[in-house]
Protein backbone atom coordinates (compact mmCIF):
# COMPACT_ATOMS: atom_id res chain seq x y z
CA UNK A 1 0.00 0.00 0.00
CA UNK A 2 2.86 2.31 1.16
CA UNK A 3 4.42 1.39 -2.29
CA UNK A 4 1.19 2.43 -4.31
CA UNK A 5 0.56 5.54 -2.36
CA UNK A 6 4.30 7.09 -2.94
CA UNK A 7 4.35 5.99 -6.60
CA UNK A 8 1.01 7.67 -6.89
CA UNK A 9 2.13 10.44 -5.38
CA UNK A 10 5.18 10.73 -7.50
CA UNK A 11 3.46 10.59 -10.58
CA UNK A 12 1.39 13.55 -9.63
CA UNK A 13 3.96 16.01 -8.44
CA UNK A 14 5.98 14.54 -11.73
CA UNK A 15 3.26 15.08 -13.89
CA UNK A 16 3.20 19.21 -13.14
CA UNK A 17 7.41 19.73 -12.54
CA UNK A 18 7.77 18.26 -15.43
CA UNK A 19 4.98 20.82 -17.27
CA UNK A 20 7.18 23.57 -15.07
CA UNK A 21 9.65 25.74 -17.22
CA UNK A 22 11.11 28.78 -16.41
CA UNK A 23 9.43 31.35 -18.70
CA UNK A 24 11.81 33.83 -19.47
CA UNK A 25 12.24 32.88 -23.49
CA UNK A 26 15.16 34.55 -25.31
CA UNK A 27 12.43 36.65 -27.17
CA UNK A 28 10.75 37.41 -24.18
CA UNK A 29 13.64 38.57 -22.32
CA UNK A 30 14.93 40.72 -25.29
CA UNK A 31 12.02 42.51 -25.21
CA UNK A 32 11.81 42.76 -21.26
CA UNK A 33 15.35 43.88 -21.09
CA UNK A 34 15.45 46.47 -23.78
CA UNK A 35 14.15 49.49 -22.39
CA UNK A 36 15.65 48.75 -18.58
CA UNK A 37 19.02 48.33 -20.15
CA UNK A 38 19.00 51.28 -22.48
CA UNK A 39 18.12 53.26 -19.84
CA UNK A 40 21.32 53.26 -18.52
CA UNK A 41 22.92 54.58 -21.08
CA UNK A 42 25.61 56.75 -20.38
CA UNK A 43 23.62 59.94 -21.77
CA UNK A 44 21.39 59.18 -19.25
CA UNK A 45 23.77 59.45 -16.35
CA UNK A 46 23.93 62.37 -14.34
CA UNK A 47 26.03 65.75 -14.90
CA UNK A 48 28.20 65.08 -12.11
CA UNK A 49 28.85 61.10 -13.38
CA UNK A 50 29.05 62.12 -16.63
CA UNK A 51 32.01 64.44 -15.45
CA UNK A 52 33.77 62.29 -13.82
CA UNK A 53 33.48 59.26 -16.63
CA UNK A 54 33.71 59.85 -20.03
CA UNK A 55 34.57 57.99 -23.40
CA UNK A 56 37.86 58.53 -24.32
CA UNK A 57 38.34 61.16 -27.27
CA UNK A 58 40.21 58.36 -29.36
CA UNK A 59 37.20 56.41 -29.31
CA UNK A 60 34.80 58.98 -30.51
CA UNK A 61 34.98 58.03 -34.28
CA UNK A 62 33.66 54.44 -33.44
CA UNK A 63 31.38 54.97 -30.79
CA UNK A 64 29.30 57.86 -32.17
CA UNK A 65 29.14 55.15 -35.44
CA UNK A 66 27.72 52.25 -32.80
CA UNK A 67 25.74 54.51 -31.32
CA UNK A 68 23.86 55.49 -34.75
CA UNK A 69 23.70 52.47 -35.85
CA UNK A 70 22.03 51.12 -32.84
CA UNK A 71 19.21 53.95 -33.04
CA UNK A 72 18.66 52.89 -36.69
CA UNK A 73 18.64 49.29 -35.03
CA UNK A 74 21.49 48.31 -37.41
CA UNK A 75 22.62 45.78 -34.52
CA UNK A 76 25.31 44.01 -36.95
CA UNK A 77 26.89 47.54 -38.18
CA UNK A 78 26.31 48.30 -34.41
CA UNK A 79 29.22 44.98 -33.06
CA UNK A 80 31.69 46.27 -35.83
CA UNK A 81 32.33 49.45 -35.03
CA UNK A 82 32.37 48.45 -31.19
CA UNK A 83 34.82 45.58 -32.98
CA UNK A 84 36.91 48.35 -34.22
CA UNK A 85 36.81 50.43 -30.77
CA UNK A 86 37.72 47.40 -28.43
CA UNK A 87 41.26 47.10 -30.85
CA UNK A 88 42.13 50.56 -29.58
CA UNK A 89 44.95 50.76 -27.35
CA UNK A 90 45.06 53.24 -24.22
CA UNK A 91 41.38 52.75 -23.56
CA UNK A 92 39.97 52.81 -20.13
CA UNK A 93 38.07 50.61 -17.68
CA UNK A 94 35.30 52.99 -18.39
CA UNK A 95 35.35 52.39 -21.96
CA UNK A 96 35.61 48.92 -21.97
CA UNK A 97 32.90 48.91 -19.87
CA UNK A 98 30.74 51.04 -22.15
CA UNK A 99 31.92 49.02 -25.31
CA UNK A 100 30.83 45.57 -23.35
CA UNK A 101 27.47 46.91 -22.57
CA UNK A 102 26.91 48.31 -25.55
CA UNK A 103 27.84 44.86 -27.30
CA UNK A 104 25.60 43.33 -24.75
CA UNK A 105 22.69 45.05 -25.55
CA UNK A 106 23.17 44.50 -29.54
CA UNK A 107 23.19 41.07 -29.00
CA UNK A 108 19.77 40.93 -26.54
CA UNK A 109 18.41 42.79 -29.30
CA UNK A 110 19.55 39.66 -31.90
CA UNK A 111 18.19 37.44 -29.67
CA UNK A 112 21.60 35.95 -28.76
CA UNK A 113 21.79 35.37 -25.36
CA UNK A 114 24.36 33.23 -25.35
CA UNK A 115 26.74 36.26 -26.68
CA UNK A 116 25.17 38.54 -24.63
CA UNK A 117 25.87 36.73 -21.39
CA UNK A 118 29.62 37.27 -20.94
CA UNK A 119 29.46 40.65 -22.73
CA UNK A 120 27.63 41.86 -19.25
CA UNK A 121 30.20 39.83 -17.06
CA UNK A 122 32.72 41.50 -18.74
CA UNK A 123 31.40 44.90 -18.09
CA UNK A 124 30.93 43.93 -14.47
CA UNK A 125 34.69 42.51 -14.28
CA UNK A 126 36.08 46.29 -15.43
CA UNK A 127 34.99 47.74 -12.14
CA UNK A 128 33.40 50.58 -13.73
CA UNK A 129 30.42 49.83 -13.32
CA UNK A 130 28.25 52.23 -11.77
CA UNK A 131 25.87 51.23 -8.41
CA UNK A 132 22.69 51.55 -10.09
CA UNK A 133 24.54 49.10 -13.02
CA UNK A 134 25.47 46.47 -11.15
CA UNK A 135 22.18 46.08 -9.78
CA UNK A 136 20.78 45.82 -13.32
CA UNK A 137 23.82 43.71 -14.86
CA UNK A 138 23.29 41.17 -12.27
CA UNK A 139 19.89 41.04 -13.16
CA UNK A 140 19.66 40.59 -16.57
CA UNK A 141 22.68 38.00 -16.08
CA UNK A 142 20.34 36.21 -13.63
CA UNK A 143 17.70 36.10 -15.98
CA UNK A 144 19.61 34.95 -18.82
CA UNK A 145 20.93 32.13 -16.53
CA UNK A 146 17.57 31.27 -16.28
CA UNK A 147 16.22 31.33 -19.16
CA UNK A 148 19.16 29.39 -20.78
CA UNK A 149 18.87 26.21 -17.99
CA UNK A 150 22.48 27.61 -16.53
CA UNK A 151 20.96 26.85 -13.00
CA UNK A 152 24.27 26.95 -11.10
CA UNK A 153 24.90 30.59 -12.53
CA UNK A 154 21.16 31.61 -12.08
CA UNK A 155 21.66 30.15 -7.96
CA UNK A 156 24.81 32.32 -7.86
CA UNK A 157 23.80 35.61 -9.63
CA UNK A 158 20.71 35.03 -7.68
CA UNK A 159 21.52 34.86 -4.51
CA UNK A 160 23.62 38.17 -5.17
CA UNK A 161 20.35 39.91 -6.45
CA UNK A 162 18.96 38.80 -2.20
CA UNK A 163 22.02 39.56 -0.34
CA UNK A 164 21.48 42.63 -2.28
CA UNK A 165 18.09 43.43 -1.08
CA UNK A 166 16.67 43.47 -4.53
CA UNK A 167 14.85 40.10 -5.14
CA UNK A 168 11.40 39.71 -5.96
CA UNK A 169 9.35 36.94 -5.10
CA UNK A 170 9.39 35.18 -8.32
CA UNK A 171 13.34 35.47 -8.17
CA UNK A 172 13.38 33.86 -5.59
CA UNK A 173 10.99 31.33 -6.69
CA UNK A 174 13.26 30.66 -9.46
CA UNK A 175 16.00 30.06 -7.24
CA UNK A 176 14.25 27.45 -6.35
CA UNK A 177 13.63 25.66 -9.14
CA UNK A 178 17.08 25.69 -10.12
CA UNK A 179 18.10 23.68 -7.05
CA UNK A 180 15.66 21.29 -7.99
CA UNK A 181 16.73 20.94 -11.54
CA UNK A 182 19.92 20.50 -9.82
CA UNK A 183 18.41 17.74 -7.58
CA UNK A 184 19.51 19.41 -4.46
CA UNK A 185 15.87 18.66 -2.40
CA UNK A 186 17.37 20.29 0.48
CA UNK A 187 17.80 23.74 -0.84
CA UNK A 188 14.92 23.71 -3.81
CA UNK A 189 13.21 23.15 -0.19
CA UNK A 190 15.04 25.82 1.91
CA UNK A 191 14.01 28.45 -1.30
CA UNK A 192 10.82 27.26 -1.69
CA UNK A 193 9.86 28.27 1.36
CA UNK A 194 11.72 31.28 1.31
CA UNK A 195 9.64 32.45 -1.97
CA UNK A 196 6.20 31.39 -0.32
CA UNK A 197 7.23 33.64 2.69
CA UNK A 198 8.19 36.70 0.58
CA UNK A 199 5.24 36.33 -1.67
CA UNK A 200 2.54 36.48 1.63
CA UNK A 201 4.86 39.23 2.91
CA UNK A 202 4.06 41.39 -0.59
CA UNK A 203 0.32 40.76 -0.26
CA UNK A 204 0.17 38.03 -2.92
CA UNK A 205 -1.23 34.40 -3.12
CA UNK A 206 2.30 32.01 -3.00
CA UNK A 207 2.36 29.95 -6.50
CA UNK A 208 1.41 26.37 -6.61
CA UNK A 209 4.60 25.36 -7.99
CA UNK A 210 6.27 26.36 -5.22
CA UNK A 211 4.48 23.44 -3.30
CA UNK A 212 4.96 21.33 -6.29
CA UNK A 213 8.73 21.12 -5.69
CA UNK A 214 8.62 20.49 -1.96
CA UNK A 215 5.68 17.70 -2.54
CA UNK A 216 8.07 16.33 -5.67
CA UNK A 217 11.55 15.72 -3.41
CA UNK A 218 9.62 14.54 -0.16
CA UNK A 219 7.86 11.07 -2.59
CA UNK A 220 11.20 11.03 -3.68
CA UNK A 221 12.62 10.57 -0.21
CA UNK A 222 9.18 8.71 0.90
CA UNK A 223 8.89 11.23 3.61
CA UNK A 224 5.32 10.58 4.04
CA UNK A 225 4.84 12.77 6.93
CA UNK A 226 6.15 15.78 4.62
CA UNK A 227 4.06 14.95 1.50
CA UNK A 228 0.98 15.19 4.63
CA UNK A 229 1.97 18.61 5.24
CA UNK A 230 2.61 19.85 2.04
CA UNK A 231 -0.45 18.38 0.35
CA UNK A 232 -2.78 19.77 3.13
CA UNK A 233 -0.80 23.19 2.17
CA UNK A 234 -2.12 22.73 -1.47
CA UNK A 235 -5.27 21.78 -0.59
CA UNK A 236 -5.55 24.98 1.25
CA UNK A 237 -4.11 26.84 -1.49
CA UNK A 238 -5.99 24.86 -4.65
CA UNK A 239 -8.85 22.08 -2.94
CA UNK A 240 -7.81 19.95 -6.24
CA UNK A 241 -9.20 16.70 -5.76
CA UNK A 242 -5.61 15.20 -7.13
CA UNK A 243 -3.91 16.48 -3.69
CA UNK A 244 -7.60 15.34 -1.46
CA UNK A 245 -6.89 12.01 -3.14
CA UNK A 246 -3.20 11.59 -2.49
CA UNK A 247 -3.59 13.02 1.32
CA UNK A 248 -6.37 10.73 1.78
CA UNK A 249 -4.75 8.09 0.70
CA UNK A 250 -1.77 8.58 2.92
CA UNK A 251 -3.56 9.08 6.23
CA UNK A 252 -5.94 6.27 5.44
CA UNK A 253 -3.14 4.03 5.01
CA UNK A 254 -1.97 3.90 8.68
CA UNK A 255 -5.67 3.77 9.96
CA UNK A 256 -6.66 0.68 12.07
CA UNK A 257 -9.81 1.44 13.18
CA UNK A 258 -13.25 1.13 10.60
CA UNK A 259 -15.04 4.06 12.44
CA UNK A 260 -12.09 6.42 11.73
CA UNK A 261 -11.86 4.66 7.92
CA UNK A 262 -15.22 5.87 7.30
CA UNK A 263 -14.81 9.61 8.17
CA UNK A 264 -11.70 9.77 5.84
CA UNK A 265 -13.72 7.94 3.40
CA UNK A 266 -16.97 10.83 3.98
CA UNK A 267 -14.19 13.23 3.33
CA UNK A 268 -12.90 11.47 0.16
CA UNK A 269 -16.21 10.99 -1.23
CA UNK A 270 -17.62 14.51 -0.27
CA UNK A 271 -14.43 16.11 -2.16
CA UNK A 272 -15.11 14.09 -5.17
CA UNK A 273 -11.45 12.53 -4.94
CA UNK A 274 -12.87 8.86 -5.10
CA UNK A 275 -10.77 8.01 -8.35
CA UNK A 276 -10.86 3.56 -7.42
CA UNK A 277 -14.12 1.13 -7.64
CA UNK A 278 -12.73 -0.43 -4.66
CA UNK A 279 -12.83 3.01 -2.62
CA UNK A 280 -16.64 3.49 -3.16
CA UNK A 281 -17.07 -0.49 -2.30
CA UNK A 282 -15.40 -0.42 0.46
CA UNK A 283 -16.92 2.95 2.03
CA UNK A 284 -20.60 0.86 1.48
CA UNK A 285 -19.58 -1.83 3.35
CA UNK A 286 -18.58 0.26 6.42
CA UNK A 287 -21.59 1.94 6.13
CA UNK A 288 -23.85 -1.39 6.03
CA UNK A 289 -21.78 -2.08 8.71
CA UNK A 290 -22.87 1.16 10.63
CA UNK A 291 -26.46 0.31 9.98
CA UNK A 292 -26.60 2.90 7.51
CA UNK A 293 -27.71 0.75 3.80
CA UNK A 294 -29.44 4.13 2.70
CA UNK A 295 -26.17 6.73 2.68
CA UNK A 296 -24.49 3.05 1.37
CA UNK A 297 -26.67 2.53 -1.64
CA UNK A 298 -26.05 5.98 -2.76
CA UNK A 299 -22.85 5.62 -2.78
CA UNK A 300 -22.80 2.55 -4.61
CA UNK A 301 -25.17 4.08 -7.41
CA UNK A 302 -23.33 7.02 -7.69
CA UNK A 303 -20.43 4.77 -8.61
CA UNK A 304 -22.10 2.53 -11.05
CA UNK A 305 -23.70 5.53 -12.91
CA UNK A 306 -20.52 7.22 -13.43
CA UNK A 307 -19.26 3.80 -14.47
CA UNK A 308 -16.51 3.55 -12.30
CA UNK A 309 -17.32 -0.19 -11.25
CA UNK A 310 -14.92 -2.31 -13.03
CA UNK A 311 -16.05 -5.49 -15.15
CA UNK A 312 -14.49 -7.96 -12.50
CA UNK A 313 -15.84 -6.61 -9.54
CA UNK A 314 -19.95 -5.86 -11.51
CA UNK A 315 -20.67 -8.93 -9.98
CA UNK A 316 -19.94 -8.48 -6.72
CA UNK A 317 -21.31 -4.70 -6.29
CA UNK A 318 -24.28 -5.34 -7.70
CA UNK A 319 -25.07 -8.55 -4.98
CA UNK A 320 -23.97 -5.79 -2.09
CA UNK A 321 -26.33 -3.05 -4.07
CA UNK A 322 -29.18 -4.92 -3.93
CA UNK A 323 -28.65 -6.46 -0.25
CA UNK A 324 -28.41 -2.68 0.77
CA UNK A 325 -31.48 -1.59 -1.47
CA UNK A 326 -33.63 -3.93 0.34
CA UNK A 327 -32.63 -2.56 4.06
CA UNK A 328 -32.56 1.18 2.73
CA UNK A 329 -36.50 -0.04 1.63
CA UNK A 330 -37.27 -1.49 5.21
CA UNK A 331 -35.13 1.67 6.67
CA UNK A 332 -37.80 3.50 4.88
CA UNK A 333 -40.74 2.32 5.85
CA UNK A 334 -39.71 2.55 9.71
CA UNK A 335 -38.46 5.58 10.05
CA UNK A 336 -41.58 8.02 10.84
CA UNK A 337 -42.09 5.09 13.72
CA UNK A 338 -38.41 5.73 14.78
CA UNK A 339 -38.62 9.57 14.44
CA UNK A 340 -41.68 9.46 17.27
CA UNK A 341 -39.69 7.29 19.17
CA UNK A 342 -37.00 9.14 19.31
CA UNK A 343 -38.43 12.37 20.10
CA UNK A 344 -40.12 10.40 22.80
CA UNK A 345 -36.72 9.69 24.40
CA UNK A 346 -34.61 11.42 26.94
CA UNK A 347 -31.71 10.76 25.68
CA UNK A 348 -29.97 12.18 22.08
CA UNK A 349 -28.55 8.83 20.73
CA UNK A 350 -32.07 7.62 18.64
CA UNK A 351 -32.23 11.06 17.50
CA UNK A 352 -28.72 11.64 15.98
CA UNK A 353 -28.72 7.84 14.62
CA UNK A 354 -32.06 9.35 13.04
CA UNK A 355 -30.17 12.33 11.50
CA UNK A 356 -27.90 9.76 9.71
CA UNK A 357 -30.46 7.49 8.20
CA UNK A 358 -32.21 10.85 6.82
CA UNK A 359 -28.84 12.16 5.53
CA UNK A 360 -28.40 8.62 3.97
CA UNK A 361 -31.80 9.21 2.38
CA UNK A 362 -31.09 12.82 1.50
CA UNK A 363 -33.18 14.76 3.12
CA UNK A 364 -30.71 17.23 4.96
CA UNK A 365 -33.30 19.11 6.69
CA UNK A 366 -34.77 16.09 8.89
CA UNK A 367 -31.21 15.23 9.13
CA UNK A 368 -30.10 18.61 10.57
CA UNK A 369 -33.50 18.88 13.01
CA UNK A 370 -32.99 15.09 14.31
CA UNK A 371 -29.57 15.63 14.82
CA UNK A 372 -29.38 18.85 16.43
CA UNK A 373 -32.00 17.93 18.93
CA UNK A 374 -30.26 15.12 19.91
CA UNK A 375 -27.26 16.73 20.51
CA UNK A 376 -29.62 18.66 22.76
CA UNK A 377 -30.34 15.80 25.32
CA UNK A 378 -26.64 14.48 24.98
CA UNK A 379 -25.97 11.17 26.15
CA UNK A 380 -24.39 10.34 22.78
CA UNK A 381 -22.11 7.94 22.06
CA UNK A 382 -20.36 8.89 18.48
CA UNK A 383 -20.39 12.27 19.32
CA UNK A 384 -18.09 13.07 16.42
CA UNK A 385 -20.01 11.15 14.16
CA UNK A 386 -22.90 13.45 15.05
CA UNK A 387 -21.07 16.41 14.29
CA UNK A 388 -19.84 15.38 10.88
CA UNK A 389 -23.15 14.53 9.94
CA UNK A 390 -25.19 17.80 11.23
CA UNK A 391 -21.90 19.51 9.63
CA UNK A 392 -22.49 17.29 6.25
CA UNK A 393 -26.16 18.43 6.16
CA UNK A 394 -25.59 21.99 6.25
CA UNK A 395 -22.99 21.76 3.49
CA UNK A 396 -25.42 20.20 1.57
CA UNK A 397 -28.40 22.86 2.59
CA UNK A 398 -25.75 25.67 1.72
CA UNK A 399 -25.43 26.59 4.95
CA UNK A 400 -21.73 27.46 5.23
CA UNK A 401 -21.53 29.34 8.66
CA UNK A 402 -23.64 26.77 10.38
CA UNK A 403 -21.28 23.69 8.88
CA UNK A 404 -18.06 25.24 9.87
CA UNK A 405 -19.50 25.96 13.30
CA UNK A 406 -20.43 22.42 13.35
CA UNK A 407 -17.11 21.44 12.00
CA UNK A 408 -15.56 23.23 14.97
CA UNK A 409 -17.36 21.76 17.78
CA UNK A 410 -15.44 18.17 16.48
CA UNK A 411 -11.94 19.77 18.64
CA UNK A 412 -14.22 19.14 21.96
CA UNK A 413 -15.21 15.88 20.95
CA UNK A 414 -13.10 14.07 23.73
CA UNK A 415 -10.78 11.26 22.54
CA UNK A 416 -11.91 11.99 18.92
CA UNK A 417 -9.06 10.44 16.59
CA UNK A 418 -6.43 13.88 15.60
CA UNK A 419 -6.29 12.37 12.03
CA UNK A 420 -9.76 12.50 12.04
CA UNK A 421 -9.83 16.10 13.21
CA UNK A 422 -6.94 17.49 11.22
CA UNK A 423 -8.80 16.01 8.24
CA UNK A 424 -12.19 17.47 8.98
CA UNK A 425 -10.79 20.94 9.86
CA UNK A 426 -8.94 21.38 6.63
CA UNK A 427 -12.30 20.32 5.06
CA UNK A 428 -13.78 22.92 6.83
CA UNK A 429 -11.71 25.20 5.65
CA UNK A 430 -12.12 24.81 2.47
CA UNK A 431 -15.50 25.20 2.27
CA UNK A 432 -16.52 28.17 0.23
């Protein structure tokens, strides 16, 4: 089972990292980085800077020439007279510097990114380099990195753009990723959570790849109790049935006891995350066993109308379907006898056993007045179960407020199974 689970789990978080790329194309980042870079320009500067660093007079002749050709986006004319500049001798760090950017930007502007790259490392080696340059050079170098699958540079230049104060939240995020294209779980990890932290702190919703990773290196590891944790986080984040249908899985797994079984398996069915035959025909049979055939029949034609029964196992569900069909009918016929006798009775336990046949049946309202007056009396003895089902039945009558309220009572349910409760309150809070 442990086997199944992981390898299920695996191929979901495989199934979306592998659909994962980083989306800086070399089109796209041409385009991005245009107007940012050639707004640093050296025109641009400021009097005093401008004063203090100028292009050499020897290189005037083939400078002004790049520089035209560049506004007349003649990028190839643009590289030969920078060419012809770089072979002058007595030039400074200052020109170098200009002559390397310059080149740089030519070939962004080819969409050659691969050229570009060292042009801007070069520029950053000369030292010339003003503050607000840096900053941008180390940028565009970490998003070249990136969008080129250079993950060790894009960690490196990275983690200069943090230490630097001037990461966003996707940078970071793409940090990341490159440590798990690396395979280095541990720090894809370490980032990951990094990037969800920086992305609450800026007011945003945290992406779901983010999880992704995290959920992808802990099946991996089989570190079951960190695929629990991250799941539930995606859940929260998503309420896919995918991630309801691995967690569930997971916790249902270690379960021992049949009354616990059956609330993970309410929970499974009521998120539509049932995805086996032998999930809906095993939830039945707990729930014939819980002298519930009405809520089990449902169940059970639910599953053969969306034709999830398979061929080998027809046989069998429909023997169990009609065993169930024919104490749902006698359930039926008793139960305005049973509601009088109930009401009749000091104690609650008739009256929230009532609730359950009527939610089996449907009819939420009964379910909701037979339950909630039981709970009334007290003297119950499944007092979770009573909760989960007056909870169920508002869900189902749209009553939000009421359901989560109901939801919430289940913490002072004494010795009520925590798997049971964590599972239920993350249900609860999903609920719309």
């Amino acid at each position: 089972m442990i086997q199944s689970i992981n390898k299920n789990a695996r191929a979901l978080a495989g199934a979306f990292t592998r659909g994962l790329r980083l989306t800086l194309g070399v089109a796209g980042l041409s385009t991005m980085l245009a107007t940012g870079l050639l707004a640093l320009h050296p025109a641009t500067s400021s009097a005093a800077e401008q004063k203090k660093q100028e292009i050499s007079r020897a290189l005037a002749k083939e400078m002004t020439a790049a520089q035209k050709a560049m506004q007349a986006s003649q990028w190839q004319d643009a590289l030969k007279a920078l060419e012809g500049a770089d072979q002058k001798s007595g030039i400074n760090a200052f020109d170098k510097k200009t002559i390397y950017y310059f080149r740089a930007i030519c070939y962004i502007k080819l969409n050659n990114l691969k050229a570009a790259q060292p042009e801007f490392e070069k520029a950053l080696a000369t030292g010339a380099a003003s503050s607000e340059e840096v900053v941008q050079y180390t940028k565009t170098l970490f998003q070249i990195s990136a969008s080129t699958g250079q993950f060790q540079k894009t960690i490196d230049y990275g983690k200069q753009i943090v230490d630097a104060g001037n990461a966003t939240p996707n940078d970071i995020a793409i940090i990341a990723q490159s440590y798990y294209q690396l395979k280095d779980c541990k720090d894809s990890t370490a980032w990951a959570d990094k990037a969800i932290a920086a992305t609450r702190k800026a007011g945003e919703t945290p992406k779901e790849n983010l999880y992704l990773f995290k959920l992808q290196c802990a099946s991996d590891a089989g570190d079951n109790a960190t695929m629990d944790t991250v799941l539930m986080d995606l859940i929260r984040l998503t309420d896919k049935t995918q991630y309801w249908n691995t967690l569930l899985r997971i916790e249902r797994q270690d379960e021992r006891e049949d009354h616990n079984t059956l609330m993970i398996y309410r929970i499974m069915y009521n998120t539509n995350s049932m995805n086996a035959d032998t999930d809906y025909i095993e939830m039945a049979q707990l729930l014939g066993d819980a002298a519930l055939p009405g809520e089990a029949q449902a169940v059970l034609d639910k599953a053969m109308a969306a034709g999830v029964i398979k061929d080998e196992h027809k046989e069998r569900t429909t023997r169990l379907l009609n065993s169930l069909k024919a104490r749902a009918d006698t359930d039926r016929k008793n139960i305005a006898q049973e509601d009088a006798e109930a009401q009749k009775n000091a104690g609650g336990e008739l009256d929230t056993k009532l609730g359950e046949v009527y939610y089996g049946f449907g009819d939420y309202q009964k379910a909701v007045d037979a339950i909630s007056r039981g709970l009334q009396k007290g003297n119950i003895k499944h007092l979770d179960e009573a909760y989960v089902y007056l909870a169920l039945s508002q869900v189902q009558l749209k009553n939000t407020a009421e359901a989560k309220r109901s939801f919430a009572n289940l913490k002072l349910v004494p010795n009520i199974s925590p798997r049971v409760l964590k599972l239920m309150e993350l249900y609860s809070a999903t609920l719309a």
